[in-house]
C-alpha atoms as a PDB file:
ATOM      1  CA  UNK A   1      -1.287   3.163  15.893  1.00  0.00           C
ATOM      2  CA  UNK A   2      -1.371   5.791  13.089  1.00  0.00           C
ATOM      3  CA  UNK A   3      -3.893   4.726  10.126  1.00  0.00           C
ATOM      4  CA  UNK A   4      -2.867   5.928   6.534  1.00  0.00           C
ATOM      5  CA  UNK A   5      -5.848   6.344   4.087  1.00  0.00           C
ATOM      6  CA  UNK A   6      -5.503   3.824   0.846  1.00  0.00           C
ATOM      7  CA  UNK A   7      -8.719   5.356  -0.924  1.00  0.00           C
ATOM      8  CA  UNK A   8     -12.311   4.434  -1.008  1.00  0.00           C
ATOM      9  CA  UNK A   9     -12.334   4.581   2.800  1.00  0.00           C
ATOM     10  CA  UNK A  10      -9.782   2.006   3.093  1.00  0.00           C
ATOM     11  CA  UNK A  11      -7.053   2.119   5.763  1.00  0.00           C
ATOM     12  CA  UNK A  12      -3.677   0.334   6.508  1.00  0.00           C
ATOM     13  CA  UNK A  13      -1.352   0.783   9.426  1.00  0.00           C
ATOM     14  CA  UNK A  14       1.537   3.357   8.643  1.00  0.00           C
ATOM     15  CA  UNK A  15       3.873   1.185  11.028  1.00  0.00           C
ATOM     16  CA  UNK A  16       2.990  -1.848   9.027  1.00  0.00           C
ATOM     17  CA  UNK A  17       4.242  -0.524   5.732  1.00  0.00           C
ATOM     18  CA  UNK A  18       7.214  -1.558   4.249  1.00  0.00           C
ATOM     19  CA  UNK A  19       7.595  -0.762   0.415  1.00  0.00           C
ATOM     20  CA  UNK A  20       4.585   1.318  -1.625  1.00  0.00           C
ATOM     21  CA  UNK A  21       5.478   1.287  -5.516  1.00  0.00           C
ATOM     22  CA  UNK A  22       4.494   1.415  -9.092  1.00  0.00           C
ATOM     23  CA  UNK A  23       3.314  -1.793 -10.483  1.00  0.00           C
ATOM     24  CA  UNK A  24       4.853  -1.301 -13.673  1.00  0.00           C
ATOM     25  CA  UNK A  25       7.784  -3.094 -13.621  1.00  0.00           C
ATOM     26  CA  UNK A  26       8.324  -6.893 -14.120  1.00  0.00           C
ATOM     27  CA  UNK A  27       9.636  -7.921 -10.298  1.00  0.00           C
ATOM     28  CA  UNK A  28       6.396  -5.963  -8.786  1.00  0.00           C
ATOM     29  CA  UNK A  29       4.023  -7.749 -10.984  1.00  0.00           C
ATOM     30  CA  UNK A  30       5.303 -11.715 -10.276  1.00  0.00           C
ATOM     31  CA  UNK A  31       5.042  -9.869  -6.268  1.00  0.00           C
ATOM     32  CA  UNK A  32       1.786  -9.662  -7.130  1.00  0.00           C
ATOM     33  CA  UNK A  33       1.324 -12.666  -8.664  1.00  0.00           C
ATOM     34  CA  UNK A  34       2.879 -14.909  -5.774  1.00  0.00           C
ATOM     35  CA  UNK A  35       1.035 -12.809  -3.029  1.00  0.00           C
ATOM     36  CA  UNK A  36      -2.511 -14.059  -5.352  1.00  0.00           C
ATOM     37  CA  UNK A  37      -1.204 -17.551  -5.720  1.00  0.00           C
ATOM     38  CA  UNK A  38      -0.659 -17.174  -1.605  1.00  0.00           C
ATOM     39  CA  UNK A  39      -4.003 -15.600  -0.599  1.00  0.00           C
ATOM     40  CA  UNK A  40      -2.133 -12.753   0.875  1.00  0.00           C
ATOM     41  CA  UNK A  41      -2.990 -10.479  -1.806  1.00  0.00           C
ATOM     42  CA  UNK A  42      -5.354  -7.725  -0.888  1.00  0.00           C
ATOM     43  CA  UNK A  43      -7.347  -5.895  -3.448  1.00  0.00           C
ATOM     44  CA  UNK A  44      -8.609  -2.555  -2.568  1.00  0.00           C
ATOM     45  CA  UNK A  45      -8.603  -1.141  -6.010  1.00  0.00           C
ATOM     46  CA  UNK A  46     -12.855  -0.840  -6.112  1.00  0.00           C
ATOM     47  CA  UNK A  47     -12.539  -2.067  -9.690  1.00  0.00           C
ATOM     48  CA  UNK A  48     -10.131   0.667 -10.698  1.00  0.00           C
ATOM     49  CA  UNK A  49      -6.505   0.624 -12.652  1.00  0.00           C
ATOM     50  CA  UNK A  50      -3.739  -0.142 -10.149  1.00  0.00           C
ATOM     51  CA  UNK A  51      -1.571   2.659  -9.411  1.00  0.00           C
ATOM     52  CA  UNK A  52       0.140   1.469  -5.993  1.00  0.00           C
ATOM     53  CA  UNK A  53       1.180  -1.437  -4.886  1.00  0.00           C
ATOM     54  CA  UNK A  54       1.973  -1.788  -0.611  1.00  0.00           C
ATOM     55  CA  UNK A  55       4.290  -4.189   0.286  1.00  0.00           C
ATOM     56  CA  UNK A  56       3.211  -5.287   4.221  1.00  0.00           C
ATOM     57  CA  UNK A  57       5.941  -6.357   6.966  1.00  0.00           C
ATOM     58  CA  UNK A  58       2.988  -8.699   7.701  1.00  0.00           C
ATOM     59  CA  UNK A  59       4.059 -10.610   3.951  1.00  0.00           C
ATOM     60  CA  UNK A  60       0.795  -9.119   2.299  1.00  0.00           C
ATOM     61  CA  UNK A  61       0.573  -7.075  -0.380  1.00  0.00           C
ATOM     62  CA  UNK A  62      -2.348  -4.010  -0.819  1.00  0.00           C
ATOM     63  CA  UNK A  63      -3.361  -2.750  -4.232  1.00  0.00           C
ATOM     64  CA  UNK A  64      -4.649   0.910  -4.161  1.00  0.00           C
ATOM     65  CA  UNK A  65      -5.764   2.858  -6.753  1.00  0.00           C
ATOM     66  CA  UNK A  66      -4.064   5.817  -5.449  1.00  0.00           C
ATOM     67  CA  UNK A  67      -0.593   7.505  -7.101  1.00  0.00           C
ATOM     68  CA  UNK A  68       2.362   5.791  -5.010  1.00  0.00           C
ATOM     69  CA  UNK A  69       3.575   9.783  -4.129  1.00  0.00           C
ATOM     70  CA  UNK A  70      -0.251  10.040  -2.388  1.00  0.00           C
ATOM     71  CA  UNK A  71       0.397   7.324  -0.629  1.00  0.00           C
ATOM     72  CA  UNK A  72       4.173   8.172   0.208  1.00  0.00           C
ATOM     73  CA  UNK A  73       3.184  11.818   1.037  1.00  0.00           C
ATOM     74  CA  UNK A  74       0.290  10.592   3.865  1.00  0.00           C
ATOM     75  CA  UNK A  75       2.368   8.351   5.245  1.00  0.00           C
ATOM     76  CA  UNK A  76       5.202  11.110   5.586  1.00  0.00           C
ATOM     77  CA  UNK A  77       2.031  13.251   7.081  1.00  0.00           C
ATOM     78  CA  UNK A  78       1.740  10.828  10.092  1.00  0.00           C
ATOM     79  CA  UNK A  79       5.165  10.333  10.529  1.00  0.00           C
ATOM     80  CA  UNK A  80       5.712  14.032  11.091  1.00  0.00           C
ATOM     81  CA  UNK A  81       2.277  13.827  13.630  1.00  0.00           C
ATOM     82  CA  UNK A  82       4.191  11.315  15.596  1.00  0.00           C
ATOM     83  CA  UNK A  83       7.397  12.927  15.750  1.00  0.00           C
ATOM     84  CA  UNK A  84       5.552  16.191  17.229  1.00  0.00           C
ATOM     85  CA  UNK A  85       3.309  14.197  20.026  1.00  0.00           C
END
Protein backbone atom coordinates (compact mmCIF):
# COMPACT_ATOMS: atom_id res chain seq x y z
CA UNK A 1 0.00 0.00 0.00
CA UNK A 2 1.73 3.15 -1.36
CA UNK A 3 1.22 6.31 1.11
CA UNK A 4 1.05 9.81 -0.65
CA UNK A 5 2.15 12.77 1.59
CA UNK A 6 -0.91 15.47 2.15
CA UNK A 7 1.41 17.99 4.16
CA UNK A 8 2.11 18.55 7.76
CA UNK A 9 3.09 14.88 8.04
CA UNK A 10 -0.20 13.74 6.96
CA UNK A 11 -0.68 10.69 4.72
CA UNK A 12 -3.52 9.09 2.59
CA UNK A 13 -3.48 5.92 0.58
CA UNK A 14 -2.62 6.58 -3.22
CA UNK A 15 -5.00 3.52 -4.11
CA UNK A 16 -7.72 5.14 -2.12
CA UNK A 17 -7.81 8.33 -4.12
CA UNK A 18 -10.31 9.09 -6.42
CA UNK A 19 -10.61 12.88 -7.45
CA UNK A 20 -7.95 15.71 -5.89
CA UNK A 21 -9.21 19.33 -7.00
CA UNK A 22 -9.46 23.00 -6.49
CA UNK A 23 -12.08 24.05 -4.12
CA UNK A 24 -13.00 26.96 -5.98
CA UNK A 25 -15.81 26.12 -7.77
CA UNK A 26 -19.49 25.91 -6.57
CA UNK A 27 -20.11 21.81 -6.94
CA UNK A 28 -16.68 21.21 -4.82
CA UNK A 29 -17.72 23.48 -2.10
CA UNK A 30 -21.59 21.94 -1.38
CA UNK A 31 -18.98 18.38 -1.64
CA UNK A 32 -17.60 19.82 1.09
CA UNK A 33 -20.38 20.92 2.72
CA UNK A 34 -22.38 17.49 2.60
CA UNK A 35 -19.15 15.47 3.53
CA UNK A 36 -19.25 18.15 7.04
CA UNK A 37 -22.95 17.73 7.43
CA UNK A 38 -21.95 13.70 7.13
CA UNK A 39 -18.92 13.55 9.47
CA UNK A 40 -16.90 12.24 6.65
CA UNK A 41 -15.12 15.35 6.15
CA UNK A 42 -11.50 15.31 7.09
CA UNK A 43 -9.60 18.43 7.81
CA UNK A 44 -5.94 18.32 7.49
CA UNK A 45 -5.45 21.89 6.55
CA UNK A 46 -3.40 22.78 10.18
CA UNK A 47 -5.40 26.01 10.15
CA UNK A 48 -4.24 27.00 6.69
CA UNK A 49 -6.25 28.26 3.32
CA UNK A 50 -7.55 25.22 1.43
CA UNK A 51 -5.86 24.56 -1.70
CA UNK A 52 -6.88 20.76 -2.39
CA UNK A 53 -9.63 19.04 -1.90
CA UNK A 54 -9.34 14.69 -2.08
CA UNK A 55 -12.24 13.04 -2.97
CA UNK A 56 -11.89 9.23 -1.18
CA UNK A 57 -13.39 5.92 -2.88
CA UNK A 58 -14.03 5.35 0.86
CA UNK A 59 -16.98 8.50 0.45
CA UNK A 60 -14.64 10.92 2.53
CA UNK A 61 -13.34 13.88 1.57
CA UNK A 62 -9.50 15.30 2.74
CA UNK A 63 -8.71 18.99 2.78
CA UNK A 64 -4.93 19.72 2.28
CA UNK A 65 -3.31 22.74 2.16
CA UNK A 66 -1.15 21.65 -0.57
CA UNK A 67 -1.51 22.91 -4.56
CA UNK A 68 -3.82 20.09 -6.23
CA UNK A 69 -0.64 19.65 -9.03
CA UNK A 70 1.60 18.67 -5.60
CA UNK A 71 -0.68 16.42 -4.80
CA UNK A 72 -1.36 15.08 -8.46
CA UNK A 73 2.45 15.02 -9.16
CA UNK A 74 3.22 12.59 -5.79
CA UNK A 75 0.67 10.53 -6.51
CA UNK A 76 1.96 10.14 -10.24
CA UNK A 77 5.52 9.57 -8.27
CA UNK A 78 4.17 6.32 -6.65
CA UNK A 79 2.38 5.22 -9.43
CA UNK A 80 5.51 5.16 -11.54
CA UNK A 81 7.35 3.26 -8.18
CA UNK A 82 4.76 0.62 -8.57
CA UNK A 83 4.84 0.16 -12.14
CA UNK A 84 8.82 -0.44 -11.85
CA UNK A 85 8.64 -3.08 -8.71
Amino acid sequence: MKMINIGFGNVVSAGRIIAVVSPDSAPVKRIIQEAKERTVLIDATYGRRTRAVIVMDSDHVVLSALQPETVAARAAEKAEGEEKD
